[in-house]
PDB file of N, CA and C in Angstrom:
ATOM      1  N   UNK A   1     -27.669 -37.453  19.626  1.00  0.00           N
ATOM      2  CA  UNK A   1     -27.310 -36.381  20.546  1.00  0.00           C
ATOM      3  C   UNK A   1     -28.546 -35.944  21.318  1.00  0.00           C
ATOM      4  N   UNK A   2     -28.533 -35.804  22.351  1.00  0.00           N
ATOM      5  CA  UNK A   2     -29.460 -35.164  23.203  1.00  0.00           C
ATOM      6  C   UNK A   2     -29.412 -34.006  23.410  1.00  0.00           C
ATOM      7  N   UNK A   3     -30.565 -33.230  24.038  1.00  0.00           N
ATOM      8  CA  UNK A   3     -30.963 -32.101  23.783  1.00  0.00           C
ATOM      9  C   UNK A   3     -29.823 -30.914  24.263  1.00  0.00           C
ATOM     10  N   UNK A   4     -29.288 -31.464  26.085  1.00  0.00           N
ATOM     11  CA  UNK A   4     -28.146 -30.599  26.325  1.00  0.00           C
ATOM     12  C   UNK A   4     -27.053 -30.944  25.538  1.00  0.00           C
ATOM     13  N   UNK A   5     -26.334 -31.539  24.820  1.00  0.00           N
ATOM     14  CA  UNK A   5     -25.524 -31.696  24.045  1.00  0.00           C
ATOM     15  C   UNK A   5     -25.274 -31.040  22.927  1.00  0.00           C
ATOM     16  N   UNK A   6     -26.627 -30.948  21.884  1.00  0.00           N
ATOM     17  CA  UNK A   6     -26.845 -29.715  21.310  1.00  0.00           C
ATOM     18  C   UNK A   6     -26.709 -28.026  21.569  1.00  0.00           C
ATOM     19  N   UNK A   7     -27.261 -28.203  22.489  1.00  0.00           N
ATOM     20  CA  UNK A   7     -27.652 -26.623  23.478  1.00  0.00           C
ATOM     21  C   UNK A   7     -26.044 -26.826  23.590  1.00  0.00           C
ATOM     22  N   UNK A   8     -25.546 -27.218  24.560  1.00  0.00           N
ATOM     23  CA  UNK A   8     -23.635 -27.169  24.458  1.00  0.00           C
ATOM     24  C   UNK A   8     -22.677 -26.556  23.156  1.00  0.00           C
ATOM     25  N   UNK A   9     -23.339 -27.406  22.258  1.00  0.00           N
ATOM     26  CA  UNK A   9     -22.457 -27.486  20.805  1.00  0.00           C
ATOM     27  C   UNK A   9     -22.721 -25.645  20.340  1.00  0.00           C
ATOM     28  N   UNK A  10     -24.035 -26.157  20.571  1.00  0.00           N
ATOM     29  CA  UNK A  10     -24.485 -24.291  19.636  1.00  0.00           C
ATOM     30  C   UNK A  10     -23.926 -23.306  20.664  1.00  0.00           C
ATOM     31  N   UNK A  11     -23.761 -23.280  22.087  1.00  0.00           N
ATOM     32  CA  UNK A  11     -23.297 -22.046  22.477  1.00  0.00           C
ATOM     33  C   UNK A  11     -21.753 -22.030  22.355  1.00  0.00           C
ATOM     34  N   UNK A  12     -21.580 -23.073  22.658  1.00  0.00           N
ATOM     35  CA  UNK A  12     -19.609 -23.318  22.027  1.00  0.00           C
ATOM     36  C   UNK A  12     -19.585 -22.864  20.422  1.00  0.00           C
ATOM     37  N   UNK A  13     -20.119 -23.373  19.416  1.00  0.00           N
ATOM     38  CA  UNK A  13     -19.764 -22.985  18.169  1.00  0.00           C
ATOM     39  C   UNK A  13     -20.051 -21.118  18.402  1.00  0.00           C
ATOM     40  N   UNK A  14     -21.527 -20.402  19.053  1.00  0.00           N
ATOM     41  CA  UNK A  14     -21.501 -18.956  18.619  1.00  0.00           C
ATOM     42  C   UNK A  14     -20.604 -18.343  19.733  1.00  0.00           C
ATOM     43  N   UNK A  15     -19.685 -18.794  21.156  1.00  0.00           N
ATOM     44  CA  UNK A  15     -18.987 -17.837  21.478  1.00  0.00           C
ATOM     45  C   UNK A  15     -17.731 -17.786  20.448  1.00  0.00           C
ATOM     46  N   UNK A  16     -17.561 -18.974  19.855  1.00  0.00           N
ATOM     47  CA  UNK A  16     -16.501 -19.349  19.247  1.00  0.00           C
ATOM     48  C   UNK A  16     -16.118 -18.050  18.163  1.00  0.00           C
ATOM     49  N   UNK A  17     -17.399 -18.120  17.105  1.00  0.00           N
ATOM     50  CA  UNK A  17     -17.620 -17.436  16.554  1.00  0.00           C
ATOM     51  C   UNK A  17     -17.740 -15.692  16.372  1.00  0.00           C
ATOM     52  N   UNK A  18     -17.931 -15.809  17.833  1.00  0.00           N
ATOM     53  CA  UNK A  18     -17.920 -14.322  18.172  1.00  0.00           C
ATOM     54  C   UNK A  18     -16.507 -14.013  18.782  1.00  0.00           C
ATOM     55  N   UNK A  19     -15.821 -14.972  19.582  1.00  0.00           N
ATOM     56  CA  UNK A  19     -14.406 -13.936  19.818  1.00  0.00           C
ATOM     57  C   UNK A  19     -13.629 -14.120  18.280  1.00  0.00           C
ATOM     58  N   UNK A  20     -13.703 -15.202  17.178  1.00  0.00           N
ATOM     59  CA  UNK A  20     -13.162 -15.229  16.074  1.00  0.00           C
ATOM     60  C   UNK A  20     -13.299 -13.911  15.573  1.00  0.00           C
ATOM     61  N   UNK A  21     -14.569 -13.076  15.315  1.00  0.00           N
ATOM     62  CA  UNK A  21     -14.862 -12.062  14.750  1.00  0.00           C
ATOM     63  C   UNK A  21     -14.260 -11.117  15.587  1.00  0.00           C
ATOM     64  N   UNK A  22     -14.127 -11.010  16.814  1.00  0.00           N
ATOM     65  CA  UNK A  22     -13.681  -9.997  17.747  1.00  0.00           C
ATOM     66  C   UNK A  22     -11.835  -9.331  17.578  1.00  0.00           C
ATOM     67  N   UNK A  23     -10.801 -10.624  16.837  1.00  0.00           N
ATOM     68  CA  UNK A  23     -10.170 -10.607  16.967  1.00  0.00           C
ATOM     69  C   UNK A  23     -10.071 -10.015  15.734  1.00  0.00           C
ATOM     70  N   UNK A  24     -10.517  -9.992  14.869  1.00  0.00           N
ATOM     71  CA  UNK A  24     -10.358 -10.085  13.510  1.00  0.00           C
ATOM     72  C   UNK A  24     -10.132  -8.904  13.061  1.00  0.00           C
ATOM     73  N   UNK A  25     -11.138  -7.886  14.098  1.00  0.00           N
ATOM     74  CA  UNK A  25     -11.012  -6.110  14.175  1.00  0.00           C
ATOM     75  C   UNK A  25      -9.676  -5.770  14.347  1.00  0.00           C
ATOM     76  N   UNK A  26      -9.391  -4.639  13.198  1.00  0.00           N
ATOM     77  CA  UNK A  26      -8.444  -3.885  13.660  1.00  0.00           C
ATOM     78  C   UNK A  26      -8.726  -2.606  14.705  1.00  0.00           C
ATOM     79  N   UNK A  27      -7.735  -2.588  15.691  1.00  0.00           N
ATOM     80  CA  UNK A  27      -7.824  -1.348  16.269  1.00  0.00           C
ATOM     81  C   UNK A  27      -8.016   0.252  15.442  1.00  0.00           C
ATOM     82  N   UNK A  28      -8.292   0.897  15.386  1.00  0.00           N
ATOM     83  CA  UNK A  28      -8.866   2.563  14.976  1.00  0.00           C
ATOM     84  C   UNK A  28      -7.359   2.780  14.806  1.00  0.00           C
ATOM     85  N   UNK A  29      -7.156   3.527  14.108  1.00  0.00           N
ATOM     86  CA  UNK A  29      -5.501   4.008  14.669  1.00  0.00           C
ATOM     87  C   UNK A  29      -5.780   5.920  14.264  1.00  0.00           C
ATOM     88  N   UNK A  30      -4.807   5.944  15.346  1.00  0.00           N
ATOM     89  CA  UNK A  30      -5.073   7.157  15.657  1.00  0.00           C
ATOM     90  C   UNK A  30      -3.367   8.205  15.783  1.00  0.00           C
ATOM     91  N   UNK A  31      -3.419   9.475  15.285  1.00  0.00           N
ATOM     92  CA  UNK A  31      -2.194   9.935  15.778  1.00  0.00           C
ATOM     93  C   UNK A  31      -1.580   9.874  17.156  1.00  0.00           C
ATOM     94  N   UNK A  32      -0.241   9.595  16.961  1.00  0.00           N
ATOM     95  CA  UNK A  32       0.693   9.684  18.607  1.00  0.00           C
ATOM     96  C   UNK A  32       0.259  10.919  18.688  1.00  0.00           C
ATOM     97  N   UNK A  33       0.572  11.109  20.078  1.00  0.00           N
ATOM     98  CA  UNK A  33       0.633  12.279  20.780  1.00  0.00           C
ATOM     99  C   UNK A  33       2.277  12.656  20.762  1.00  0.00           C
ATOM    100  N   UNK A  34       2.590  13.541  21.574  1.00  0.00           N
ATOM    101  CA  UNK A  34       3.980  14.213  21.330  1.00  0.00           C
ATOM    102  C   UNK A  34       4.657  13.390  22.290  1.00  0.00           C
ATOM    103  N   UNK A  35       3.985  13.425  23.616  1.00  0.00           N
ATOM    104  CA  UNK A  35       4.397  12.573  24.450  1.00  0.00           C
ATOM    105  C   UNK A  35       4.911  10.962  24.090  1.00  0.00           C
ATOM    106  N   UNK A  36       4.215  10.631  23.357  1.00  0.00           N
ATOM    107  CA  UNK A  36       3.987   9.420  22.738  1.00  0.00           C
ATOM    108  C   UNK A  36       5.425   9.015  21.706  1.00  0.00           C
ATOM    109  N   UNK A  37       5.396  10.262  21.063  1.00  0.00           N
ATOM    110  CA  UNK A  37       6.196  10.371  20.062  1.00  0.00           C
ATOM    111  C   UNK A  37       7.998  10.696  20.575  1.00  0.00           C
ATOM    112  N   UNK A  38       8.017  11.497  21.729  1.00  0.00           N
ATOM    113  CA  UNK A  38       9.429  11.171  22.200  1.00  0.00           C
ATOM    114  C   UNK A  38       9.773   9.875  22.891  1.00  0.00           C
ATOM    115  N   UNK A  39       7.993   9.335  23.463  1.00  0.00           N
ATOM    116  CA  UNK A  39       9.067   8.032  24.366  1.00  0.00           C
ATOM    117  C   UNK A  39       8.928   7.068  23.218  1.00  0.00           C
ATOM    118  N   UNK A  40       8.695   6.970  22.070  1.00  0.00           N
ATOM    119  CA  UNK A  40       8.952   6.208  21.507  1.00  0.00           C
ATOM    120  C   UNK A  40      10.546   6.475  20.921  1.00  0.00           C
ATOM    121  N   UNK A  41      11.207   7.691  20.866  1.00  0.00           N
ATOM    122  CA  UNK A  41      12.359   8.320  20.365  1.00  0.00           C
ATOM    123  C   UNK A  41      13.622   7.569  20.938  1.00  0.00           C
ATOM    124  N   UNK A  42      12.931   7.993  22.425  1.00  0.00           N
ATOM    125  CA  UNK A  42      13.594   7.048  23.596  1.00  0.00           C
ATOM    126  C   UNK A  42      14.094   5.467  23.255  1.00  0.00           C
ATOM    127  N   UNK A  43      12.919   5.237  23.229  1.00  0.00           N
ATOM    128  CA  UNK A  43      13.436   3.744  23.072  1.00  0.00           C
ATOM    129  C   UNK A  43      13.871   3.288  21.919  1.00  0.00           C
ATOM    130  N   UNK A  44      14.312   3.721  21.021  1.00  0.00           N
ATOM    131  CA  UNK A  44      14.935   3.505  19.869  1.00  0.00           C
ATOM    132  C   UNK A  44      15.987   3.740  20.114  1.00  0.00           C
ATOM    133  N   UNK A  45      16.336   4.843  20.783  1.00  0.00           N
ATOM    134  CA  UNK A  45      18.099   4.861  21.094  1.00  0.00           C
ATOM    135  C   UNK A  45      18.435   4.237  22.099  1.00  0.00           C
ATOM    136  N   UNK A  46      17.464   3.897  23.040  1.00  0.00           N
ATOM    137  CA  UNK A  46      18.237   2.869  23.896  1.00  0.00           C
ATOM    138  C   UNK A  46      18.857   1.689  23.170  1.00  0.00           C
ATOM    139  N   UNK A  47      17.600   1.091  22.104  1.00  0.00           N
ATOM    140  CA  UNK A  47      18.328   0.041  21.331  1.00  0.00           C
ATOM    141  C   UNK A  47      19.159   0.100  20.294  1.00  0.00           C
ATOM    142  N   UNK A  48      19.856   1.581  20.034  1.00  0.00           N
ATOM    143  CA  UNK A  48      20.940   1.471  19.090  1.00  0.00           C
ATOM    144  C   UNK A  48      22.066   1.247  19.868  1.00  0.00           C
ATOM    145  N   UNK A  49      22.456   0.936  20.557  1.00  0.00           N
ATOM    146  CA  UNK A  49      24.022   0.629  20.781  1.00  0.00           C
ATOM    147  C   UNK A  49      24.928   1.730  21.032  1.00  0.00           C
ATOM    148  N   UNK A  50      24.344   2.811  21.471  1.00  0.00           N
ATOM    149  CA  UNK A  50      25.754   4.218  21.257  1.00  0.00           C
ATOM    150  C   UNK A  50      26.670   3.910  22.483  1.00  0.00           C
ATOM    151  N   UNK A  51      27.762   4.514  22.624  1.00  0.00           N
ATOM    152  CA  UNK A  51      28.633   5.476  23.841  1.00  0.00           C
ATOM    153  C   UNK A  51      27.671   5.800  24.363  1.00  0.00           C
ATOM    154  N   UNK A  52      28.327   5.869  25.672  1.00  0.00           N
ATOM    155  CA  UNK A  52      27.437   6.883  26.601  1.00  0.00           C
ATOM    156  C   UNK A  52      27.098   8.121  26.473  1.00  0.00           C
ATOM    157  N   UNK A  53      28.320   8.622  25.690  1.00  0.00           N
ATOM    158  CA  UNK A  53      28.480   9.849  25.512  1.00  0.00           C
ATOM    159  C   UNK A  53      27.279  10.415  24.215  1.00  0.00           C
ATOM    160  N   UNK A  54      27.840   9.359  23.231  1.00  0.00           N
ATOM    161  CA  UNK A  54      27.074  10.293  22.190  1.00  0.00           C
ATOM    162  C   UNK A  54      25.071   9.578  22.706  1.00  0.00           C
ATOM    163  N   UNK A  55      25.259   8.479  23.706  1.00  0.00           N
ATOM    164  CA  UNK A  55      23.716   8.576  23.660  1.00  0.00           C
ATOM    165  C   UNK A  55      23.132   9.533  24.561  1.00  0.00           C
ATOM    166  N   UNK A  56      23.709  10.160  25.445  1.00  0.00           N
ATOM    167  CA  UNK A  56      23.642  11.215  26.377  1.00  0.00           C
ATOM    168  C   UNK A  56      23.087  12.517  25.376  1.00  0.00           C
ATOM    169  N   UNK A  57      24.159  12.951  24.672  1.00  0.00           N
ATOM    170  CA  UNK A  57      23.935  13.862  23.469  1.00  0.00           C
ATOM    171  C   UNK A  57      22.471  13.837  23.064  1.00  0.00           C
ATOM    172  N   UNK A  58      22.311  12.871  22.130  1.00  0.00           N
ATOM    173  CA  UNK A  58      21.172  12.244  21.553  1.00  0.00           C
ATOM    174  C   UNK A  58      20.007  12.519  22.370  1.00  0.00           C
ATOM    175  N   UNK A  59      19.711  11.673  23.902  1.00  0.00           N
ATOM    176  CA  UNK A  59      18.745  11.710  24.710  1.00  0.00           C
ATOM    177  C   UNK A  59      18.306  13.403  24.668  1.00  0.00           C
ATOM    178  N   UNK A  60      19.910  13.932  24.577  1.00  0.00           N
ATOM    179  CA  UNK A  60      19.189  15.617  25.684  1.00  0.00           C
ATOM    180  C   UNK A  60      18.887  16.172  23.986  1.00  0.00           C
ATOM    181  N   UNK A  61      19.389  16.191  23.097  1.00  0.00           N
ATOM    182  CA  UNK A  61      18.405  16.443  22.152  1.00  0.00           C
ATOM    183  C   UNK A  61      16.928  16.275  22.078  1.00  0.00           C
ATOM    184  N   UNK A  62      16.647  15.104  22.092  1.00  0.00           N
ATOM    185  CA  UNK A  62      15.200  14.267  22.261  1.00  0.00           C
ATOM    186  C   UNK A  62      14.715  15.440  23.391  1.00  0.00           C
ATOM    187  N   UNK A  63      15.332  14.902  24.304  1.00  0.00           N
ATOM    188  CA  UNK A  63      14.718  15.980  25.442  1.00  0.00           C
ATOM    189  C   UNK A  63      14.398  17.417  25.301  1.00  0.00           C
ATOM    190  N   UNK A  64      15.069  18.066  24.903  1.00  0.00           N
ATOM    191  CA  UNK A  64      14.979  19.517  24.529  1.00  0.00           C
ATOM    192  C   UNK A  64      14.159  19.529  23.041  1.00  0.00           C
ATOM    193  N   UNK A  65      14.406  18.959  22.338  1.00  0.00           N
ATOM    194  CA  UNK A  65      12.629  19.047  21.317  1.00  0.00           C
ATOM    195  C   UNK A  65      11.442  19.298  22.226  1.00  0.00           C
ATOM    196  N   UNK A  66      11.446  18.007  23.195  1.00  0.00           N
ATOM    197  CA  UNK A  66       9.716  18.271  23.756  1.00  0.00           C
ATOM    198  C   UNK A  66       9.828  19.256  24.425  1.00  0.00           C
ATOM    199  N   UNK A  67      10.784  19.942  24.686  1.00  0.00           N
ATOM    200  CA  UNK A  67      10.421  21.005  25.634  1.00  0.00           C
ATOM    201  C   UNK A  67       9.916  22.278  24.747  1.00  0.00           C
ATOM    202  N   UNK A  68       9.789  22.658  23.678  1.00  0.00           N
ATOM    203  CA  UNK A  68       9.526  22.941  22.490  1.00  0.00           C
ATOM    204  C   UNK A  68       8.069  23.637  21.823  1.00  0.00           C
ATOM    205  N   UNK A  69       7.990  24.842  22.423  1.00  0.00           N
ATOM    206  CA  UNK A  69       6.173  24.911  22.600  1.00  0.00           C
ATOM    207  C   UNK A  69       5.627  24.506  21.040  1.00  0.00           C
ATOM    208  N   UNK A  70       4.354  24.078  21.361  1.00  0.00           N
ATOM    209  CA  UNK A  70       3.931  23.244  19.975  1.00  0.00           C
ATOM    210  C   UNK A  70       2.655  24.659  19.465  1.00  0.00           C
ATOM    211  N   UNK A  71       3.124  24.651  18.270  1.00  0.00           N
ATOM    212  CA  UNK A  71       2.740  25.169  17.582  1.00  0.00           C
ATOM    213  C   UNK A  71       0.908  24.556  16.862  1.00  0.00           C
ATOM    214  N   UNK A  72       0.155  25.531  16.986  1.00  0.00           N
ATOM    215  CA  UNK A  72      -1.274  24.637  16.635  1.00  0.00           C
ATOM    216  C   UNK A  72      -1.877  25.646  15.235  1.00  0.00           C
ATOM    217  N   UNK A  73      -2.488  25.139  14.104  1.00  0.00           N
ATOM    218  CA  UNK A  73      -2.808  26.188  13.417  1.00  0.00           C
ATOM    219  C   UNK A  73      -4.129  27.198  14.286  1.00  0.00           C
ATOM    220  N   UNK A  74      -4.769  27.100  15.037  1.00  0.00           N
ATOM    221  CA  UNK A  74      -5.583  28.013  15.855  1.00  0.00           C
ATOM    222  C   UNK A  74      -4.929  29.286  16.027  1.00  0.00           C
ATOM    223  N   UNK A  75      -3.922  28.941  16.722  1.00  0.00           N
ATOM    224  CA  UNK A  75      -2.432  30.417  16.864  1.00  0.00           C
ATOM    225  C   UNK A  75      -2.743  30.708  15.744  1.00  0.00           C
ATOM    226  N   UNK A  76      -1.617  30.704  14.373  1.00  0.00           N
ATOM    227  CA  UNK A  76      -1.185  30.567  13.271  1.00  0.00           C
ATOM    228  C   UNK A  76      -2.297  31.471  12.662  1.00  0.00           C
ATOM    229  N   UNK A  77      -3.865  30.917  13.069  1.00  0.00           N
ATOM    230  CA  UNK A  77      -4.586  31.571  12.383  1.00  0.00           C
ATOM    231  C   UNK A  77      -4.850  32.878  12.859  1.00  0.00           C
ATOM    232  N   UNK A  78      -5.269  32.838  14.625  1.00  0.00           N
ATOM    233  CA  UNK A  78      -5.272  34.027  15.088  1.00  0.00           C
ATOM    234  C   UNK A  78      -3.981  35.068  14.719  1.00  0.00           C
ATOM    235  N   UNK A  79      -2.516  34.504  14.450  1.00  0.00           N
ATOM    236  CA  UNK A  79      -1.996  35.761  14.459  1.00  0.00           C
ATOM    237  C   UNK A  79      -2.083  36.659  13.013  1.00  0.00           C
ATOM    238  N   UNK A  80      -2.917  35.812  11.762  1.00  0.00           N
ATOM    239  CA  UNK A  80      -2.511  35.789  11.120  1.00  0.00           C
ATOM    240  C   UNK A  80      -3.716  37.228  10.464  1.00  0.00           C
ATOM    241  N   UNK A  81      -5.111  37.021  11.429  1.00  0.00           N
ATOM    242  CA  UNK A  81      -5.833  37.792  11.478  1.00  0.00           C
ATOM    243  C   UNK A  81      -5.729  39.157  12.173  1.00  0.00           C
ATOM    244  N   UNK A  82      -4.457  39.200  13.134  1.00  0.00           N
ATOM    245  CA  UNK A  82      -4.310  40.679  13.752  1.00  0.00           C
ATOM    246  C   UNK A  82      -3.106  41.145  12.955  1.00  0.00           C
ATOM    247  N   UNK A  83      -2.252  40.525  12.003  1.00  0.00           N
ATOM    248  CA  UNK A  83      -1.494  41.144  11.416  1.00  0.00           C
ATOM    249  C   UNK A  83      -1.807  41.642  10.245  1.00  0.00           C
TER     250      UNK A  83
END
């Protein structure tokens, strides 16, 4: 083998090596957001199969949760200190 042939081999074997390792990572996982968490709601009932009717129902449920002010313990704590 000659010299570029080598030089070839070794940078092919370490990118190789490096997207192998790259893939290998798991992503961080992290909590949904709320947002996150109804359109995923969403699409679960699209794929159950309902009536129109009762998926209509269903949706405006879904829907009217997020509308739903979210509660944070920060509040919770502040009110918990003026009462």
């Amino acid at each position: 083998m000659n010299t570029k042939a080598r030089l070839l081999l070794t940078a092919l074997a370490a990118t190789s090596i490096a997207v192998l390792a790259g893939c290998a990572n798991h992503p961080e996982l992290r909590a949904y957001s709320a947002e996150e968490t109804r359109q995923l709601q969403l699409e679960a009932l699209q794929r159950r199969g309902l009536s129109l009717d009762d998926y209509e129902q269903q949706r405006r449920v879904i829907q009217r949760a997020g509308n739903l002010p979210v509660v944070t313990e920060a509040i919770d704590a502040d009110r918990s200190t003026k009462g």
